[in-house]
N, C-alpha and C. Protein backbone atom coordinates (compact mmCIF):
# COMPACT_ATOMS: atom_id res chain seq x y z
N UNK A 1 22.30 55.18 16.06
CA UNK A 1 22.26 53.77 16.40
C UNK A 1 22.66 53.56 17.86
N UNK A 2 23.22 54.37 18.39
CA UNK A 2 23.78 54.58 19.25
C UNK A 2 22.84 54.39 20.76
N UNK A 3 22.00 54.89 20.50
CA UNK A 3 21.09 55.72 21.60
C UNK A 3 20.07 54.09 21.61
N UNK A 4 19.62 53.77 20.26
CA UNK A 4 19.10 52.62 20.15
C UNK A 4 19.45 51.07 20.93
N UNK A 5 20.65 50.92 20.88
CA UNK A 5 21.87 50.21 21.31
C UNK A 5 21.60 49.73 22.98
N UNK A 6 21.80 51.60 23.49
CA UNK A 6 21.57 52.12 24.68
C UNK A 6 20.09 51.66 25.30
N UNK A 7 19.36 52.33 24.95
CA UNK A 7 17.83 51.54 25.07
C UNK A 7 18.14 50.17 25.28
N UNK A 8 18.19 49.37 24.42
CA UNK A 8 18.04 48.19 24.23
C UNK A 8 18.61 47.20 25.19
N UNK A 9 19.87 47.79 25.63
CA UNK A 9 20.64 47.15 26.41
C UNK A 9 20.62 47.55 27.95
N UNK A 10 19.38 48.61 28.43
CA UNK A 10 18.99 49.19 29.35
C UNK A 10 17.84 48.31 29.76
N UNK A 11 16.83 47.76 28.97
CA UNK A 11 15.96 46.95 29.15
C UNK A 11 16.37 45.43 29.30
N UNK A 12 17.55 44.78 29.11
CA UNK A 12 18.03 43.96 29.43
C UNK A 12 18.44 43.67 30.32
N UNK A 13 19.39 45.10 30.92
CA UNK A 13 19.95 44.91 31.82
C UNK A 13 19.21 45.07 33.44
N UNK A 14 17.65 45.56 33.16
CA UNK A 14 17.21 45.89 34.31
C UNK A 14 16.42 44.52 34.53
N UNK A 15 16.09 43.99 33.86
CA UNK A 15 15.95 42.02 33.68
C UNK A 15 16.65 41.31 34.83
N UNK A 16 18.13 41.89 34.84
CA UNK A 16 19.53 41.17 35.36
C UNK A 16 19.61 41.54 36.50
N UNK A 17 19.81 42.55 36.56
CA UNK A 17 19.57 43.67 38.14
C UNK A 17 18.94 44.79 38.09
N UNK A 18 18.54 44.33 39.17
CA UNK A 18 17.04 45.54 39.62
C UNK A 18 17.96 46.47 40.06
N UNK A 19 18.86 47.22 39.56
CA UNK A 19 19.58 48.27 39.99
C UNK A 19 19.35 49.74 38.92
N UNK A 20 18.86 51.02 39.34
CA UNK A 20 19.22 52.33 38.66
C UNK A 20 20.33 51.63 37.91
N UNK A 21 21.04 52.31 36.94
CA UNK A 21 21.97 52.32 36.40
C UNK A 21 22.44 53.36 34.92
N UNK A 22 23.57 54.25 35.43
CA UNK A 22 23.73 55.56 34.09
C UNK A 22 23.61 54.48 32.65
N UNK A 23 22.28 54.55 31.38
CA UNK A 23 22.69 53.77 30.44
C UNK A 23 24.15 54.25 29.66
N UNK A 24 24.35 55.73 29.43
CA UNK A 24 25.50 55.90 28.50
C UNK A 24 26.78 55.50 29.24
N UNK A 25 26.89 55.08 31.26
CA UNK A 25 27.98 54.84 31.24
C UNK A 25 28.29 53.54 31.00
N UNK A 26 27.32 52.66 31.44
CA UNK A 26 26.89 51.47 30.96
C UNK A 26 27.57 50.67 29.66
N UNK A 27 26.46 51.68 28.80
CA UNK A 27 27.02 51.36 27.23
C UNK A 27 28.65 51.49 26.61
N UNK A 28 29.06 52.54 27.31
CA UNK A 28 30.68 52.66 27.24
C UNK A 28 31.14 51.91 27.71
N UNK A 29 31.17 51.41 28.95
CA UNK A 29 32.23 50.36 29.62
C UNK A 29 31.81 48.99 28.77
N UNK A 30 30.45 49.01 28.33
CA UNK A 30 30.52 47.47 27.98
C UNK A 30 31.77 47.52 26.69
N UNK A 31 31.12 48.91 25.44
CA UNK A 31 32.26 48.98 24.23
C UNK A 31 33.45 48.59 24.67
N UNK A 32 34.06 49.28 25.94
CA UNK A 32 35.39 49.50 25.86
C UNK A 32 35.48 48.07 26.34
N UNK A 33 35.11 47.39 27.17
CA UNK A 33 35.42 45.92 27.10
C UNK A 33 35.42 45.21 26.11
N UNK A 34 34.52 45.63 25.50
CA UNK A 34 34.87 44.31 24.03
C UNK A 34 36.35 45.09 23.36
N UNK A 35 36.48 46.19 23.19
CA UNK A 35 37.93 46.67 22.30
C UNK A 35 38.76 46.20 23.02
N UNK A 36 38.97 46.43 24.27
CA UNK A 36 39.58 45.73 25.18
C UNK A 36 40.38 44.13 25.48
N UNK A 37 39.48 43.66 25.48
CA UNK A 37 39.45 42.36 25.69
C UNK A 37 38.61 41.27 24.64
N UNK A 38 38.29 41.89 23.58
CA UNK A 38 37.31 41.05 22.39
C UNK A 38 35.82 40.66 23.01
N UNK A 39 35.41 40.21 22.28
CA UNK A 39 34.12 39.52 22.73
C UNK A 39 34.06 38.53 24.22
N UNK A 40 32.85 39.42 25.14
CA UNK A 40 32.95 39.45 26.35
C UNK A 40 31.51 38.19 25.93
N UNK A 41 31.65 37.09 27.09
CA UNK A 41 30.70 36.03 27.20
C UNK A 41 29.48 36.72 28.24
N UNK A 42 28.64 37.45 28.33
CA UNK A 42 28.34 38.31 29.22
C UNK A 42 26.91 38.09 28.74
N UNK A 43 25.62 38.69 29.42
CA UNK A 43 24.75 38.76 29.16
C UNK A 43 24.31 40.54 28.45
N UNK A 44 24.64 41.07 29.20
CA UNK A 44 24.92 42.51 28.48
C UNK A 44 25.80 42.39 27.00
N UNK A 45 26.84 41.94 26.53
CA UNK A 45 27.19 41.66 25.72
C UNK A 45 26.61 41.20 24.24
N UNK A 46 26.12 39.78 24.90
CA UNK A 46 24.95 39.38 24.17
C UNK A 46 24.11 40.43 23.89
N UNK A 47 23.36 41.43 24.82
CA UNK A 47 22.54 41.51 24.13
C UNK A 47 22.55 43.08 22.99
N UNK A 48 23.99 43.38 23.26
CA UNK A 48 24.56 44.52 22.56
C UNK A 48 24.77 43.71 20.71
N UNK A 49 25.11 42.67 21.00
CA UNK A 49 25.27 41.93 19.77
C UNK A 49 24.16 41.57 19.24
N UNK A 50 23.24 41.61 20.06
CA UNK A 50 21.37 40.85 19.49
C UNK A 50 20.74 42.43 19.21
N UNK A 51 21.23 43.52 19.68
CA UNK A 51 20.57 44.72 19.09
C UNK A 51 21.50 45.16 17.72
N UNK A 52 22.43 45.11 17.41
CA UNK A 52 22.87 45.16 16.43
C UNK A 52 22.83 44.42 15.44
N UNK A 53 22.45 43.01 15.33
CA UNK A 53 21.91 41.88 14.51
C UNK A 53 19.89 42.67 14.00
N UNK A 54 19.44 42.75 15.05
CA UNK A 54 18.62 42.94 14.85
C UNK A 54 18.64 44.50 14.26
N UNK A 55 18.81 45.19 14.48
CA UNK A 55 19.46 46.48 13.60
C UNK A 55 19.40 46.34 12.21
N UNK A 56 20.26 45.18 12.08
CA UNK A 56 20.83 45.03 10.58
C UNK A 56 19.55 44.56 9.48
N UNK A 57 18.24 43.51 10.71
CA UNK A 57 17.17 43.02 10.13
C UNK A 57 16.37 43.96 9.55
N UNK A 58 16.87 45.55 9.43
CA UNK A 58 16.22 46.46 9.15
C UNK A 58 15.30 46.57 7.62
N UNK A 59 16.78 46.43 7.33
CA UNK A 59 16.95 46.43 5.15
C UNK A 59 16.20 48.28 5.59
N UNK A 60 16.78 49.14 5.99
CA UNK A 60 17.00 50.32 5.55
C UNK A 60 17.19 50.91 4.47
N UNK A 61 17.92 49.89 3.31
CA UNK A 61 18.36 50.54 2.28
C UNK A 61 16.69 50.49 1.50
N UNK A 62 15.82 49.68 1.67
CA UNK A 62 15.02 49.42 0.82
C UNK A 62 13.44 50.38 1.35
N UNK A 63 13.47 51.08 2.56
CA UNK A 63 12.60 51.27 3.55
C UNK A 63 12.24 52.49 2.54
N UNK A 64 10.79 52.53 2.23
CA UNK A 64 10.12 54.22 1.81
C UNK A 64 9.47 53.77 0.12
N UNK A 65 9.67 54.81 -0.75
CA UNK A 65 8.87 54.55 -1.59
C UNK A 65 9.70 54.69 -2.81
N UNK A 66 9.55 53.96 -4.01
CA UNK A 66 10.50 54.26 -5.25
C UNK A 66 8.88 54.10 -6.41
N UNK A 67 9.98 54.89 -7.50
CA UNK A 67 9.09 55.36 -8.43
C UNK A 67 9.75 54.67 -9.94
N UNK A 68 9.00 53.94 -10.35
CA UNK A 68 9.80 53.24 -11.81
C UNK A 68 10.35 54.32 -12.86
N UNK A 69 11.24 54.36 -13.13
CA UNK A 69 11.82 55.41 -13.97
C UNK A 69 12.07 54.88 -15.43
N UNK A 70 12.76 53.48 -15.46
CA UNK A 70 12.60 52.73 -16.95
C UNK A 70 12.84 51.49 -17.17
N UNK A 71 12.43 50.90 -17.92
CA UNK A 71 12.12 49.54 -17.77
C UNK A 71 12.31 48.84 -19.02
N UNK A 72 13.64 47.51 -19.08
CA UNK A 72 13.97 47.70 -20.39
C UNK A 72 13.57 45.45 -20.71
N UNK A 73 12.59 45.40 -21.88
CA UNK A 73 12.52 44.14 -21.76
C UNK A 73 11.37 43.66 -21.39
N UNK A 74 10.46 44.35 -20.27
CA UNK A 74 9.82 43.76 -19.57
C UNK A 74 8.20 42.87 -20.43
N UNK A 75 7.90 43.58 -21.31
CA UNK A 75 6.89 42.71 -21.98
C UNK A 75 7.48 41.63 -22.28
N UNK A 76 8.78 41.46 -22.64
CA UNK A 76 9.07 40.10 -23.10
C UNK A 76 8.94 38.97 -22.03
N UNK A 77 9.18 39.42 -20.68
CA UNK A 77 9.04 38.74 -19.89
C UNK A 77 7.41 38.67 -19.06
N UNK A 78 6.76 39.16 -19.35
CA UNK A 78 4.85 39.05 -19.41
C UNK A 78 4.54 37.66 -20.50
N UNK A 79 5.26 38.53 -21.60
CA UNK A 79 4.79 37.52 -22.72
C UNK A 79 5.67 35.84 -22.39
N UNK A 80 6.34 35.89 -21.91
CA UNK A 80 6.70 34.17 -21.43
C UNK A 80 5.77 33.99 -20.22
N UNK A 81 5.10 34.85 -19.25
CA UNK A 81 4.09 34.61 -18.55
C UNK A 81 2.78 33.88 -18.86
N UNK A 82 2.25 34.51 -20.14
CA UNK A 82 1.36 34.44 -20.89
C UNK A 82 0.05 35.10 -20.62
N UNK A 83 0.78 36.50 -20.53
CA UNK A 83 -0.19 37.55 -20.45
C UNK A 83 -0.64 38.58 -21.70
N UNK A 84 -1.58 38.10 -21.94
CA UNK A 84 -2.61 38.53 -23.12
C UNK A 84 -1.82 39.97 -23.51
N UNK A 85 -1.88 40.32 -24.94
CA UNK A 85 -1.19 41.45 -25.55
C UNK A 85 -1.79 42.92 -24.69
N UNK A 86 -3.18 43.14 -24.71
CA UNK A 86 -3.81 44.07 -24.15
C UNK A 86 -3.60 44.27 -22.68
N UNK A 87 -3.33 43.28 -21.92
CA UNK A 87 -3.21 43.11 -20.72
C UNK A 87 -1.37 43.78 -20.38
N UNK A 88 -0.44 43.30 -21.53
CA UNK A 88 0.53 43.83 -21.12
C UNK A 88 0.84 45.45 -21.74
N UNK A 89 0.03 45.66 -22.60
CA UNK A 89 0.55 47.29 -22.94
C UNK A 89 0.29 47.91 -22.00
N UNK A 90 -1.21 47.84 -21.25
CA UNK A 90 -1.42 48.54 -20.50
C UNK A 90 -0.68 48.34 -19.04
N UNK A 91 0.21 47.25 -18.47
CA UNK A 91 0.86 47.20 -17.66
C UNK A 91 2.29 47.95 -17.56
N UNK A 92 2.98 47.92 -19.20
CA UNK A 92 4.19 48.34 -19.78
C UNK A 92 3.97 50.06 -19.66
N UNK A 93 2.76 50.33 -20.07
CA UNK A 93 2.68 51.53 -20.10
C UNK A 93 1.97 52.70 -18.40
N UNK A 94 2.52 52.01 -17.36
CA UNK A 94 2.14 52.61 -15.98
C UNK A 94 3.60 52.46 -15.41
N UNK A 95 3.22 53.72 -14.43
CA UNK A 95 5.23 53.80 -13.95
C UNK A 95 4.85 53.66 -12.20
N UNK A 96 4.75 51.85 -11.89
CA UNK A 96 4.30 51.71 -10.48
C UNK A 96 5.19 52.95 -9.84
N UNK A 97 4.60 52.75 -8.08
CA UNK A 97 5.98 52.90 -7.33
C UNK A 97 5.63 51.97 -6.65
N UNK A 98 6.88 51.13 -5.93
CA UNK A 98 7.21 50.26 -4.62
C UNK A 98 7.22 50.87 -3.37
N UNK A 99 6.40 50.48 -2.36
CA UNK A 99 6.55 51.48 -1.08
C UNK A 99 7.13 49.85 0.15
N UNK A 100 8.29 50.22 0.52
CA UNK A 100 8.51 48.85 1.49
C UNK A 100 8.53 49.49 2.72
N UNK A 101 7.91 48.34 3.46
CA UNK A 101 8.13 49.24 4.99
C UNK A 101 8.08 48.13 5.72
N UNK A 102 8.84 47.85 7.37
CA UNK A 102 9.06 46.73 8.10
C UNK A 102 7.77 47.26 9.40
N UNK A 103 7.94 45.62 10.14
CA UNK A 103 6.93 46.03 11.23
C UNK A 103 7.52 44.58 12.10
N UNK A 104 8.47 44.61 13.00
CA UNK A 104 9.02 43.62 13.54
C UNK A 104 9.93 42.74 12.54
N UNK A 105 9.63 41.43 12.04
CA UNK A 105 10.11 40.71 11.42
C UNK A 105 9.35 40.44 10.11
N UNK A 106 8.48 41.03 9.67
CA UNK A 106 8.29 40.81 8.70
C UNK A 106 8.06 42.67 7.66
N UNK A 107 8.17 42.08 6.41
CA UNK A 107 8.51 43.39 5.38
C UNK A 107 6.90 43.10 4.82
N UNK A 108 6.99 44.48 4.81
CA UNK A 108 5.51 44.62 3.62
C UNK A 108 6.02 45.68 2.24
N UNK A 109 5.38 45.19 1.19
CA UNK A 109 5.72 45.40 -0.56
C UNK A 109 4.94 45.98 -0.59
N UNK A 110 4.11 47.42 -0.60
CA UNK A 110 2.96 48.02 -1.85
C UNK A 110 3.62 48.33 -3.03
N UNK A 111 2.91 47.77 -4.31
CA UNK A 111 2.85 48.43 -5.07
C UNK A 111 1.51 48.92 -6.01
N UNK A 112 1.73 50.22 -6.39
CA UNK A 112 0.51 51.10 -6.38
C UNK A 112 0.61 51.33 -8.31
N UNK A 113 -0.49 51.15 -8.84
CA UNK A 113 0.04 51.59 -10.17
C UNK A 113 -1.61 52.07 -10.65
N UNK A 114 -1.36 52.88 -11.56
CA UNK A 114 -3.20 52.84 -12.66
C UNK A 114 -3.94 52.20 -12.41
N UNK A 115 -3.08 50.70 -13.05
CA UNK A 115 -4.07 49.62 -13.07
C UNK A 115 -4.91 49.25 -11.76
N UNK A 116 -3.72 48.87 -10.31
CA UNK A 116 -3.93 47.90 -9.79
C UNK A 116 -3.03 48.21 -8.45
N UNK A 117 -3.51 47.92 -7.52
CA UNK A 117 -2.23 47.98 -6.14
C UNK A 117 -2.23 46.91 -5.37
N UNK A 118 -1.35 45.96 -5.33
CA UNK A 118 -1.04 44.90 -4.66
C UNK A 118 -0.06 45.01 -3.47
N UNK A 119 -0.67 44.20 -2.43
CA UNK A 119 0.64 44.54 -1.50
C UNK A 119 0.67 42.71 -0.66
N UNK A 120 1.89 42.66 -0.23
CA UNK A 120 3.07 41.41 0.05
C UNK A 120 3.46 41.69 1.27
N UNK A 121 2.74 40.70 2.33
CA UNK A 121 3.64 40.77 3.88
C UNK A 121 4.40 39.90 3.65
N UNK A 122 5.64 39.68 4.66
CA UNK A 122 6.06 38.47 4.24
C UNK A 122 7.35 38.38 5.31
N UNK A 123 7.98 37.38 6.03
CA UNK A 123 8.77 37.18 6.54
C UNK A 123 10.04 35.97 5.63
N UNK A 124 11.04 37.00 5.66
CA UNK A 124 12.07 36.09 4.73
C UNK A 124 12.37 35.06 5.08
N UNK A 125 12.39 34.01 3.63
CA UNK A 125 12.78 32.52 3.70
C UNK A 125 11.64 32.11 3.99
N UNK A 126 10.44 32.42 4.28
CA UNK A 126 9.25 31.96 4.36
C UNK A 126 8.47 31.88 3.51
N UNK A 127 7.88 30.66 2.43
CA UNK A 127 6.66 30.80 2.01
C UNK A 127 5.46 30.87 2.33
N UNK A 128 5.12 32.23 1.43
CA UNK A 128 3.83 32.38 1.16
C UNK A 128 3.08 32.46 0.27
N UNK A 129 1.64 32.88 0.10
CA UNK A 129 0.45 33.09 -0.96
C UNK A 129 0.24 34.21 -1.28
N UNK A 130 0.58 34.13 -2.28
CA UNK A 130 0.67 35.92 -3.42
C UNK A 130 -0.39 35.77 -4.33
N UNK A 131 -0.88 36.39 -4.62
CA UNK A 131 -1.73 37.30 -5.96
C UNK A 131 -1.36 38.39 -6.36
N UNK A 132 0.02 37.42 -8.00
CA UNK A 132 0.56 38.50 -8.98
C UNK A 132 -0.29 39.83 -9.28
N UNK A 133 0.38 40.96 -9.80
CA UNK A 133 -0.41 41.77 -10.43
C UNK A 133 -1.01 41.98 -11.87
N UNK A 134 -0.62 40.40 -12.19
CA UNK A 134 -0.72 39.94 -13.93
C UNK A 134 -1.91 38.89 -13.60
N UNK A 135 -2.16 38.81 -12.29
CA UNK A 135 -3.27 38.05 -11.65
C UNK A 135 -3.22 36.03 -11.41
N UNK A 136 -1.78 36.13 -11.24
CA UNK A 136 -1.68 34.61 -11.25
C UNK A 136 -1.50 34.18 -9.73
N UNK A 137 -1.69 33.28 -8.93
CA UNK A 137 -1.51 32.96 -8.19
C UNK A 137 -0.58 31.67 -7.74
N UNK A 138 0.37 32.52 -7.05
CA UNK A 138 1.66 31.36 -7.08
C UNK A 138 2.07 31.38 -5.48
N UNK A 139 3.16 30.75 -5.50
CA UNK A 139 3.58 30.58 -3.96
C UNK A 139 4.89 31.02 -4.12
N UNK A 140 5.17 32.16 -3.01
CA UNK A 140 6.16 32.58 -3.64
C UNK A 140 7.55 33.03 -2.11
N UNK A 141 8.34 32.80 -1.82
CA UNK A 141 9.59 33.19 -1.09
C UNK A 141 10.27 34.42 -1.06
N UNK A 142 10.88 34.89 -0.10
CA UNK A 142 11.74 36.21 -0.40
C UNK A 142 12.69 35.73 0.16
N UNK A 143 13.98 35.96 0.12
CA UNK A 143 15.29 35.96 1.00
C UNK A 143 16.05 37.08 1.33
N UNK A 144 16.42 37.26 2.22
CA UNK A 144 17.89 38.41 2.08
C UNK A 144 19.29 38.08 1.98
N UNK A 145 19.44 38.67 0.70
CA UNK A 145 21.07 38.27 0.38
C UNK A 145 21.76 38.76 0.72
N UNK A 146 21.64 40.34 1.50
CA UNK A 146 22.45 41.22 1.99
C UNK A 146 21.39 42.60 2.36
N UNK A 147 22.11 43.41 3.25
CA UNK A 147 21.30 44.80 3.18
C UNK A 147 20.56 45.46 2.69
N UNK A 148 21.29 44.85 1.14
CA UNK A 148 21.14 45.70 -0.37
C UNK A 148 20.51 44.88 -1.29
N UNK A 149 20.02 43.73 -0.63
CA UNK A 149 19.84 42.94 -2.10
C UNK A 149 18.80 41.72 -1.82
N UNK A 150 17.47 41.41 -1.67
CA UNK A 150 16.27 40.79 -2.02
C UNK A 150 16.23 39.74 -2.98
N UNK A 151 16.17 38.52 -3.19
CA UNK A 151 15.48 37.80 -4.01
C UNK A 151 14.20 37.09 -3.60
N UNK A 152 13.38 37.25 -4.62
CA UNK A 152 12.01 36.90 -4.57
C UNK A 152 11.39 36.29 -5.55
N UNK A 153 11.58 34.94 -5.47
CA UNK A 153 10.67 33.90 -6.02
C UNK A 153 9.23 33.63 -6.06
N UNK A 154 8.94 33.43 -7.09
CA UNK A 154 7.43 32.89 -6.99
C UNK A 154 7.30 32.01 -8.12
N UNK A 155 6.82 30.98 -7.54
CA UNK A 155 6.33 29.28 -8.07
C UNK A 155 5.20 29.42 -8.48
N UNK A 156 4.89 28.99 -9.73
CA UNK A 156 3.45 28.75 -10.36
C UNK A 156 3.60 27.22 -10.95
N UNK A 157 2.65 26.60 -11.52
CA UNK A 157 2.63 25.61 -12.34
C UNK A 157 3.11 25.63 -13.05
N UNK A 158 3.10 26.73 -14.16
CA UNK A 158 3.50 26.78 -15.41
C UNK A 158 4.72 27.47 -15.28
N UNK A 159 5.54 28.34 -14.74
CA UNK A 159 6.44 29.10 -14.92
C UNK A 159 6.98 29.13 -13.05
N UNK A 160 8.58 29.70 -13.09
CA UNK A 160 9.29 30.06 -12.03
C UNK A 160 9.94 31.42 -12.45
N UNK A 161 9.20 32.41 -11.62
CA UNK A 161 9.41 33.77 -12.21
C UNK A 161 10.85 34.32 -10.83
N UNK A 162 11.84 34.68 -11.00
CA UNK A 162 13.14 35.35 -9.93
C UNK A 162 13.29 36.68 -10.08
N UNK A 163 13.20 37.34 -8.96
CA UNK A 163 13.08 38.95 -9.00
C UNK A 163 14.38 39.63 -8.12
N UNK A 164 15.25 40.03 -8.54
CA UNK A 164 16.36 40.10 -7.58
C UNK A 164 16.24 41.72 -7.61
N UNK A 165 16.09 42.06 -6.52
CA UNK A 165 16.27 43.54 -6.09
C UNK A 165 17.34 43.77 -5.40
N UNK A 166 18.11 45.16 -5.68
CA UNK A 166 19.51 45.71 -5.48
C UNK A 166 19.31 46.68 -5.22
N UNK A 167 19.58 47.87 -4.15
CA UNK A 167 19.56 49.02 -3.98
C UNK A 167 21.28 49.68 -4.02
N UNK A 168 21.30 50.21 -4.83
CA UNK A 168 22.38 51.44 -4.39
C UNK A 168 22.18 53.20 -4.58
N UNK A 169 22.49 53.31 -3.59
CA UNK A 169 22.49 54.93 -3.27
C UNK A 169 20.92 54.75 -3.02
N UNK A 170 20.33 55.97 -4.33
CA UNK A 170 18.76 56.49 -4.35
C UNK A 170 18.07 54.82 -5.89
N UNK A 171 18.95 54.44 -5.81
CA UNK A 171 18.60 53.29 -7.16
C UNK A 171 18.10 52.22 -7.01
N UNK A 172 17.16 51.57 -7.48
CA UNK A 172 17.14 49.99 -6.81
C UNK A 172 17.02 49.41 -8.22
N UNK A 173 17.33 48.25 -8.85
CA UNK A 173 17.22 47.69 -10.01
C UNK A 173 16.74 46.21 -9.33
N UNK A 174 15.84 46.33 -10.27
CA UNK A 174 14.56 44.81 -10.02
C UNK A 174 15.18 44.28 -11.73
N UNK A 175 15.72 42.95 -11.26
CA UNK A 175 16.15 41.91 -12.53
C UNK A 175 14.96 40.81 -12.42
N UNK A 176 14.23 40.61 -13.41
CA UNK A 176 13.39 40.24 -13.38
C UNK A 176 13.69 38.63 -14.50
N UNK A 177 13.51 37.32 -14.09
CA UNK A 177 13.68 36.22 -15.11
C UNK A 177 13.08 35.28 -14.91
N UNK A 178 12.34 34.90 -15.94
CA UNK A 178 11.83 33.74 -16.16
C UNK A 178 11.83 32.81 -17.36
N UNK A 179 12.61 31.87 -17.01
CA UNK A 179 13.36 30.82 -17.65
C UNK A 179 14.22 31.62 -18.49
N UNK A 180 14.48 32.11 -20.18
CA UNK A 180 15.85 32.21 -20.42
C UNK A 180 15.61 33.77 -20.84
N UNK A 181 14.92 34.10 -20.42
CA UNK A 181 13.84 35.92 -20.38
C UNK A 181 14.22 36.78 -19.29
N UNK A 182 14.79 37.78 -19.72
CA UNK A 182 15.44 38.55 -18.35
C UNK A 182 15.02 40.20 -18.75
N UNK A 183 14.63 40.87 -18.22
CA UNK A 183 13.87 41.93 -17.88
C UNK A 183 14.93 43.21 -16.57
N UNK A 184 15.16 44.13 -16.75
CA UNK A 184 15.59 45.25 -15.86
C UNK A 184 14.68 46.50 -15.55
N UNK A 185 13.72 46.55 -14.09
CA UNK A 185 13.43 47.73 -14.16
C UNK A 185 13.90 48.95 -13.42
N UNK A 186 14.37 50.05 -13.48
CA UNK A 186 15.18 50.47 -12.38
C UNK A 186 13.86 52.04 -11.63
N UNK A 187 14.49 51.75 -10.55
CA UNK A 187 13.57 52.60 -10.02
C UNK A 187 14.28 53.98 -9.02
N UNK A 188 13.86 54.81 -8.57
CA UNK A 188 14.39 55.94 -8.09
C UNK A 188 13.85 56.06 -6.76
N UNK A 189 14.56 56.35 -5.22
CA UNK A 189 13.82 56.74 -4.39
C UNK A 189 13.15 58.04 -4.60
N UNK A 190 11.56 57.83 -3.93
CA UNK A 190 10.73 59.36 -3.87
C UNK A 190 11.44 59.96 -2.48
């Protein structure tokens, strides 16, 4: 993160003054000023604090590909969808994987299964236009609740389906509810 930091605050600073300048000694004196003296009002400062914010916009924990491992409930929650019996065995019975990957500010969702592969750009807190993989079309939100943790709404007419994703370690558990129907699928990083 370090080196990143460095970069970042090298391109800022040559913005400020058109001067050469060592970035790693740079980057040290700015640290040791903030331990120093706390948060420096500075433009270098700033922008040591705007690369580390932005850092954090990573969601690292969620970045690469997971593989459904087991899934407990989940027809019940199709069937409050009102997805035809045939339509959900054969959904119940495929083990997607989720592949997330960032590209500036916004996250992209594949998911790849037997059936069907759908994929979700999307910049958080922003609505957008989805096409479920149960084939409904709703309008649907993501947020970040933390590093580790995704919720993702999607609005239909008939139903308000909430998808809260959690990563820990190699684990991510997708809680899946709609109205008093709650669903767990947990998945494994590949």
């Amino acid at each position: 993160m370090r080196n990143e930091l460095v970069k970042c605050t090298y391109v800022h600073i040559q913005t400020i003054r058109r001067t050469p300048l060592d970035l790693n000694t740079l980057f040290d004196l700015e640290v040791a000023n903030y331990i120093k003296r706390g948060p420096i009002q500075s433009d270098v400062s700033t922008t040591v604090l705007d690369c580390l914010n932005r850092k954090s916009t990573t969601m690292s924990a969620f970045l690469g590909s997971w593989k459904l491992k087991s899934s407990d409930n989940f027809d019940a929650v199709l069937q409050k969808l009102g997805v035809n019996v045939v339509k959900r065995k054969l959904i119940t019975s495929t083990k997607p994987e989720v592949t997330f990957t960032m590209d500036g500010d916004k996250m992209t969702m594949k998911t790849c299964s037997a059936l069907k592969t759908t994929t979700i750009t999307f910049e958080f807190g922003k609505e957008f236009d989805e096409h479920t993989a149960d084939d409904r079309d709703v309008k649907s939100t993501v947020t970040k609740e933390s590093e580790n943790k995704l919720v993702h709404v999607q609005k239909h007419p008939d139903s308000v389906t909430t998808t809260i994703r959690e990563v820990s370690g190699d684990t991510m558990t997708a809680t899946v509810t709609v109205g008093d129907v709650k669903a767990v699928n947990t998945y494994h990083k590949e």
